[in-house]
Protein backbone atom coordinates (compact mmCIF):
# COMPACT_ATOMS: atom_id res chain seq x y z
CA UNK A 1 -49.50 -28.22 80.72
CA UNK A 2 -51.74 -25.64 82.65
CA UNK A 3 -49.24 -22.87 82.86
CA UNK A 4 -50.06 -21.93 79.11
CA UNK A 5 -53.67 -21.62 79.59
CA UNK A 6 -54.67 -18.25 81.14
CA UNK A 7 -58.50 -19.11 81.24
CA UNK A 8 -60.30 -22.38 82.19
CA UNK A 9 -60.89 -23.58 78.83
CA UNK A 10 -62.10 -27.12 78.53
CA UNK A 11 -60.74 -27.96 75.42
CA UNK A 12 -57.31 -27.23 73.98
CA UNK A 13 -57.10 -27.27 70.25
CA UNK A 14 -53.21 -27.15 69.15
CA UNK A 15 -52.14 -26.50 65.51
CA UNK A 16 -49.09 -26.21 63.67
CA UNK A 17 -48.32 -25.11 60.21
CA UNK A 18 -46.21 -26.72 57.41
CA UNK A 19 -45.08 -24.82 54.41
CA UNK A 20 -43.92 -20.98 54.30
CA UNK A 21 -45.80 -17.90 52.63
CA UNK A 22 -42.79 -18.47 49.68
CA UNK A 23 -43.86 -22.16 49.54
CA UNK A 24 -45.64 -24.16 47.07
CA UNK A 25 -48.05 -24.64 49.58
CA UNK A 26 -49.24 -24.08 53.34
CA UNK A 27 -50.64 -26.70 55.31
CA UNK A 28 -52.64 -25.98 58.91
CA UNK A 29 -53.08 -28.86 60.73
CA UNK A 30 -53.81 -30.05 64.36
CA UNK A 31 -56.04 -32.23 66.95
CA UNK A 32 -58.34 -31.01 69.40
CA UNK A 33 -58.91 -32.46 73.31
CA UNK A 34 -59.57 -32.13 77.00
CA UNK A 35 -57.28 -30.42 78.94
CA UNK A 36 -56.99 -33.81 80.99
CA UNK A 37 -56.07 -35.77 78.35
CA UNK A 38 -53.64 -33.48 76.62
CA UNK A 39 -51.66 -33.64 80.15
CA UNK A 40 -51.61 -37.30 79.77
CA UNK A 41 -50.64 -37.36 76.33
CA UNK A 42 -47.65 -35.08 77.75
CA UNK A 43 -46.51 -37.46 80.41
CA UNK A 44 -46.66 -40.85 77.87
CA UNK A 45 -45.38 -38.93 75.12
CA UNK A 46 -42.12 -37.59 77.13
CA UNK A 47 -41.96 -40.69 78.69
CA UNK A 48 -41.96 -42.86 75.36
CA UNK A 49 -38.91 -40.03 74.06
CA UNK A 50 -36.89 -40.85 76.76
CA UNK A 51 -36.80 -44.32 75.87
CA UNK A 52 -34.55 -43.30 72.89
CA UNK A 53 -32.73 -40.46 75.12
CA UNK A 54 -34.74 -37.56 72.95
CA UNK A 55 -36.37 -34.64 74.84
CA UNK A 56 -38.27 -33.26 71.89
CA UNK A 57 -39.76 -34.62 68.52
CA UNK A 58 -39.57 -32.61 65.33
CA UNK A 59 -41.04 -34.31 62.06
CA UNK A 60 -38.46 -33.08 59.82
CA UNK A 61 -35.58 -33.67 61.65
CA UNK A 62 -36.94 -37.32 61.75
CA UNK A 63 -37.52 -37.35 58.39
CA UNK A 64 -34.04 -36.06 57.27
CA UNK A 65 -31.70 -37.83 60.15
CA UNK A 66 -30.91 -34.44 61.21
CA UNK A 67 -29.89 -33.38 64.81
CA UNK A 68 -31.02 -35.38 67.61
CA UNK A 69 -31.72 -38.30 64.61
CA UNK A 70 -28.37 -37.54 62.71
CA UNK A 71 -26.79 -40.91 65.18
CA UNK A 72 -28.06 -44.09 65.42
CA UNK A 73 -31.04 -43.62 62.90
CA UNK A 74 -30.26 -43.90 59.65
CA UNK A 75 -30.63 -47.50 58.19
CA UNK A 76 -32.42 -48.61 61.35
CA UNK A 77 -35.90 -48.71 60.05
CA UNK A 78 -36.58 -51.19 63.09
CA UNK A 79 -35.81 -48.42 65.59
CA UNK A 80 -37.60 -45.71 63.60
CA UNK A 81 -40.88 -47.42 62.70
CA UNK A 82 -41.15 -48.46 66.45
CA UNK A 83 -40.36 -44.83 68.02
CA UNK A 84 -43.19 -43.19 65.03
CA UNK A 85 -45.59 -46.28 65.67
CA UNK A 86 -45.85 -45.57 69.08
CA UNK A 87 -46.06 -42.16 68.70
CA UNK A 88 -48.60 -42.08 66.27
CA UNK A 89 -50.47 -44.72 69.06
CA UNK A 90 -50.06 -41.93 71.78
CA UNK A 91 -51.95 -39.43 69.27
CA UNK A 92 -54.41 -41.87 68.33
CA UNK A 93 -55.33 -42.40 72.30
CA UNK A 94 -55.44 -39.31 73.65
CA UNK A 95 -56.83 -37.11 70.72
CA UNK A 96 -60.63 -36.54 69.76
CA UNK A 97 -60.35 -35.01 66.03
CA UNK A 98 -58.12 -34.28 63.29
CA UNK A 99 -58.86 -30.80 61.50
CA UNK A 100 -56.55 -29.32 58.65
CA UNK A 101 -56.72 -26.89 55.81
CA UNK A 102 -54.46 -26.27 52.67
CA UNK A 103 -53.90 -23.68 50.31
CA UNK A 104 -51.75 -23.57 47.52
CA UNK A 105 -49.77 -20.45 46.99
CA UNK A 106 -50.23 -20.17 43.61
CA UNK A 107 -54.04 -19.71 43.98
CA UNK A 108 -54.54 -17.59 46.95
CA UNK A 109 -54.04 -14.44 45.10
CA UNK A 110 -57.50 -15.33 43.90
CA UNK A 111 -58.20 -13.21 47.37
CA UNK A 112 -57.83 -9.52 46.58
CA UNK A 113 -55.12 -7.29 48.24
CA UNK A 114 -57.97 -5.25 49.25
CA UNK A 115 -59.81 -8.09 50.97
CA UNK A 116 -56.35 -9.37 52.70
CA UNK A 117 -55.75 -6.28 54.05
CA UNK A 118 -59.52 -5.80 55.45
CA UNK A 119 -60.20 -9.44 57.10
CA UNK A 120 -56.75 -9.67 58.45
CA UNK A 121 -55.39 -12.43 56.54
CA UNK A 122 -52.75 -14.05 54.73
CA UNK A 123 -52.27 -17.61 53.79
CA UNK A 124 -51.24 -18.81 56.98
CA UNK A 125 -54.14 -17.04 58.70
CA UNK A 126 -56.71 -18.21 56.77
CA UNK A 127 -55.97 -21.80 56.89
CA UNK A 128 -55.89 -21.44 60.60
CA UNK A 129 -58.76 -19.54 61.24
CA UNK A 130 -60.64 -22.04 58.74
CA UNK A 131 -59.55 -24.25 61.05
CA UNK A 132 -60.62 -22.87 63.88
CA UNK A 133 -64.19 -22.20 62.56
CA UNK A 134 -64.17 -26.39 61.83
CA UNK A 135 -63.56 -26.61 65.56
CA UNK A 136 -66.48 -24.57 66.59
CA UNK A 137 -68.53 -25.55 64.01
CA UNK A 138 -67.87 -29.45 65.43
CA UNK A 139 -68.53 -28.46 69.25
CA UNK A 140 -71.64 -27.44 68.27
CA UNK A 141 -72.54 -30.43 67.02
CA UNK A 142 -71.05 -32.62 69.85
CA UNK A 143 -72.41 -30.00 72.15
CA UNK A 144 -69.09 -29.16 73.71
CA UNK A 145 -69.18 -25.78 75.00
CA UNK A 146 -66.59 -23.14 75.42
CA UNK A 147 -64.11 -21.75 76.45
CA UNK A 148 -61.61 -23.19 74.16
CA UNK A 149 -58.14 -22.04 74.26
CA UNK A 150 -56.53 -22.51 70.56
CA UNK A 151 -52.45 -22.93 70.96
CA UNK A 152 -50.01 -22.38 67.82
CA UNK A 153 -46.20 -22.62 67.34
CA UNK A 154 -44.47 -19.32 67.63
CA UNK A 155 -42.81 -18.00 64.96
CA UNK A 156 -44.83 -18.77 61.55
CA UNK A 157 -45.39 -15.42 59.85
CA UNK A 158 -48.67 -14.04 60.54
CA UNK A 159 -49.03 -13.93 64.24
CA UNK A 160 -50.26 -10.59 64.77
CA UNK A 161 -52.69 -11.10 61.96
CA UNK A 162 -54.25 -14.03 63.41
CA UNK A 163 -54.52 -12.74 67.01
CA UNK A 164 -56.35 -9.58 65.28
CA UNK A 165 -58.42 -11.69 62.80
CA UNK A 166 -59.53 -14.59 66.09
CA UNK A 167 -60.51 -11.63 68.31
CA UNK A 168 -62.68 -9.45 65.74
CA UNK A 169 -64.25 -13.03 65.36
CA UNK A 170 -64.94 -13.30 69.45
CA UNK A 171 -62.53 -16.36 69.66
CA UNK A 172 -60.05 -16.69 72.90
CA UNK A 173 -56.80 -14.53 71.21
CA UNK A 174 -54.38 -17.91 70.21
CA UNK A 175 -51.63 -18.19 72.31
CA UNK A 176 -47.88 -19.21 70.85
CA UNK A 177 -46.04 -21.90 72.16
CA UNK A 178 -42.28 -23.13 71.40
CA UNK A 179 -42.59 -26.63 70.27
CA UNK A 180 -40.20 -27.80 72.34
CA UNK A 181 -41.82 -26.74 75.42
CA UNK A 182 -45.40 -27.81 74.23
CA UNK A 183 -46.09 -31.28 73.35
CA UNK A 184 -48.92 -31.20 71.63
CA UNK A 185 -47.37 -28.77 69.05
CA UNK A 186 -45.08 -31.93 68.62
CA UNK A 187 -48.04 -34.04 67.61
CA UNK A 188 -49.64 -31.34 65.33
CA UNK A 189 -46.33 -30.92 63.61
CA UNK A 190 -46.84 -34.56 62.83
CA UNK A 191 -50.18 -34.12 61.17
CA UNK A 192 -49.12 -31.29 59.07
CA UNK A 193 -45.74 -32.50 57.69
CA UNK A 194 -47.45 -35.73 56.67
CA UNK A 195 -50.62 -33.78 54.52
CA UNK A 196 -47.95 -31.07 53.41
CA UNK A 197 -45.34 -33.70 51.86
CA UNK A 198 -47.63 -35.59 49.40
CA UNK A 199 -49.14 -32.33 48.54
CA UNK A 200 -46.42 -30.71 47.62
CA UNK A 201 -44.93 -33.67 45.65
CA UNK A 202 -47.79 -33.60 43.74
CA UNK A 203 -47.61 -29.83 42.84
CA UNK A 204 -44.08 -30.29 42.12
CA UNK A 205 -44.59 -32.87 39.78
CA UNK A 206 -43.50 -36.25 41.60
CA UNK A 207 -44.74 -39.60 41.13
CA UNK A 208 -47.62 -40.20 43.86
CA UNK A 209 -45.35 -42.91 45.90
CA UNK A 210 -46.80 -45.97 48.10
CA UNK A 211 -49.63 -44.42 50.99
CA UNK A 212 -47.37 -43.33 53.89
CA UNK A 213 -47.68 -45.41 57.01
CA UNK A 214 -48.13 -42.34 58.85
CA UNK A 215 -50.84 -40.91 57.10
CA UNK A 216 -52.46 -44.59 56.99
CA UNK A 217 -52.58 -43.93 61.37
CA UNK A 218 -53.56 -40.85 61.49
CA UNK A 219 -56.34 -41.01 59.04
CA UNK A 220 -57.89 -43.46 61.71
CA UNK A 221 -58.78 -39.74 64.30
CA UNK A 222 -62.19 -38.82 62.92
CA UNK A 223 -62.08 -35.37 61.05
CA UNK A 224 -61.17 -34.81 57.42
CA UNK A 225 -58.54 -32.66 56.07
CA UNK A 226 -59.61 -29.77 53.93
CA UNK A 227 -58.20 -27.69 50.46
CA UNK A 228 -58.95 -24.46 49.45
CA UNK A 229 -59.54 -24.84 45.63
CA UNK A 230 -59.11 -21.83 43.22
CA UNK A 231 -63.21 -21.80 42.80
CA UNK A 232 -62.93 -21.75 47.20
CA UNK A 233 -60.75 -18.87 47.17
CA UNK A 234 -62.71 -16.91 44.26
CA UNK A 235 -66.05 -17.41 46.03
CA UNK A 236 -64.70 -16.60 49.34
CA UNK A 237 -63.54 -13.20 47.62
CA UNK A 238 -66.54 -12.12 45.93
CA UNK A 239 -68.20 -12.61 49.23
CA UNK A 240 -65.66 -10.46 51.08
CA UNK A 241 -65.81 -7.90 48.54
CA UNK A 242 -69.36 -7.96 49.30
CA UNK A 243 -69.51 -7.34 52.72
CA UNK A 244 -67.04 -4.99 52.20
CA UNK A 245 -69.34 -3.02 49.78
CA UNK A 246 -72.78 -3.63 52.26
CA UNK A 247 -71.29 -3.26 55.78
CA UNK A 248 -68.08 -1.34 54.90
CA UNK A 249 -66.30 -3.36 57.07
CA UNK A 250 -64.83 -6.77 58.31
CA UNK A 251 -67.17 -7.07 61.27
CA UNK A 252 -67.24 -10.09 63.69
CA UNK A 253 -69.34 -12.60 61.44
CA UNK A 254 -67.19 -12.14 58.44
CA UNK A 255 -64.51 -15.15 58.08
CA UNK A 256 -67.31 -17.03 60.22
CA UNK A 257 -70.22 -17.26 58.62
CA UNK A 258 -69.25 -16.82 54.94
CA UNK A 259 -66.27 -19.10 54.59
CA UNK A 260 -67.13 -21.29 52.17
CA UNK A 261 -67.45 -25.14 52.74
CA UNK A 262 -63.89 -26.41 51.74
CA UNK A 263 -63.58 -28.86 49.52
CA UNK A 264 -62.19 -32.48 50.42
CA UNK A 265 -59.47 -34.20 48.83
């Protein structure tokens, strides 16, 4: 667990992202803790995927009875509700919040190309760095201090964008993980496939079905999950267009101080 750190941070925030740039919509999601606990969430949480011979969990896979959960898994809803249920437990016991954003694709253009290409961002981005200002906006409140280390999965596009837009906001750079070498990517993938699903059912059109057990567990971690709306995204570019125009440039306080509060769905 400590290899990935390169600085003594106290608290390890680790988020993963559902949904694609192309997608209807992008979900950031992810749980914050101690560096201590995170390592014991990594030994119960390998030890309780061994029970079912699986070295790695991956939401969708699960969801689909694809790969490892191709065998064995389908029809079983025994075996399935009591690997996720004690899962889900492991999160629950080991994890101190619950932060998320979404932003539907069809809306962000509401941000200017201009304003994009200035604060560093793109969908993905945002909802992570609007994430990440939820995280420091709570430690301030619980008077947790810093350093904080902030871990993502590698490979969502948008890495060098977020590395560029963290540092110009005087945040430790994020570091990118594998999944399958970083637990709590595994848990964060939870999070975010289970706010991405119903929100993109409901975009598409689909019936809203029965609440999700999953989402019915994980809504019991304090923090609540957060949607750009269009009147978000417009404010948040008038104000970017604005410091644009005073300052003439995206300086450290930018994404910071004048994101707007998110609205809560």
């Amino acid at each position: 667990m400590g290899k990935f750190i390169k600085q003594p941070a106290e608290l390890i925030a680790a988020f993963d992202a559902s949904g694609k740039e192309n997608s209807e919509v992008i979900v950031v999601a992810g749980f914050i803790s101690s560096h201590t606990d995170w390592s014991s969430f990594n030994t119960q949480w390998l030890e309780r995927l061994k029970q079912d011979e699986l070295e790695y969990f991956h939401m969708v896979d699960f969801a689909n009875f694809r790969r490892h959960f191709a065998t064995g898994w389908r029809g079983n809803e025994e075996r399935r509700r009591r690997l996720f249920g004690d899962l889900l437990d492991i999160i629950r016991s080991h994890v101190y919040r619950q932060f998320a954003s979404a932003i539907e694709m069809n809306t962000f253009d509401r941000l200017s190309s201009e304003n994009k290409k200035e604060f560093s961002l793109n969908a993905y981005v945002l909802a992570a760095r609007t994430c990440a200002a939820d995280v420091r906006r709570w430690q301030e409140e619980e008077k947790f201090q810093p350093p904080t280390a902030y871990a993502f999965e590698d490979g969502d596009e948008g890495k060098g964008l977020m590395t560029e837009r963290f540092l110009k906001d005087g945040l430790a750079a994020p570091v990118f993980k594998g999944k399958k070498d970083y637990t709590p990517l595994q848990a964060a993938d939870i999070l975010a496939y289970e706010l991405h699903k119903p929100h993109r059912d409901l975009l598409a059109g689909k019936p809203r079905g029965p609440f999700r057990f999953g989402l019915d567990q994980l809504s019991h971690i304090p923090g609540v999950p957060g949607y750009y709306s269009p009147a978000n995204l417009q404010e948040l570019n008038e104000k970017f267009t604005g410091l644009r125009d005073v300052r003439g440039s995206a300086d450290k306080s930018a994404v910071e101080s004048e994101n707007p509060v998110k609205a809560q769905d």
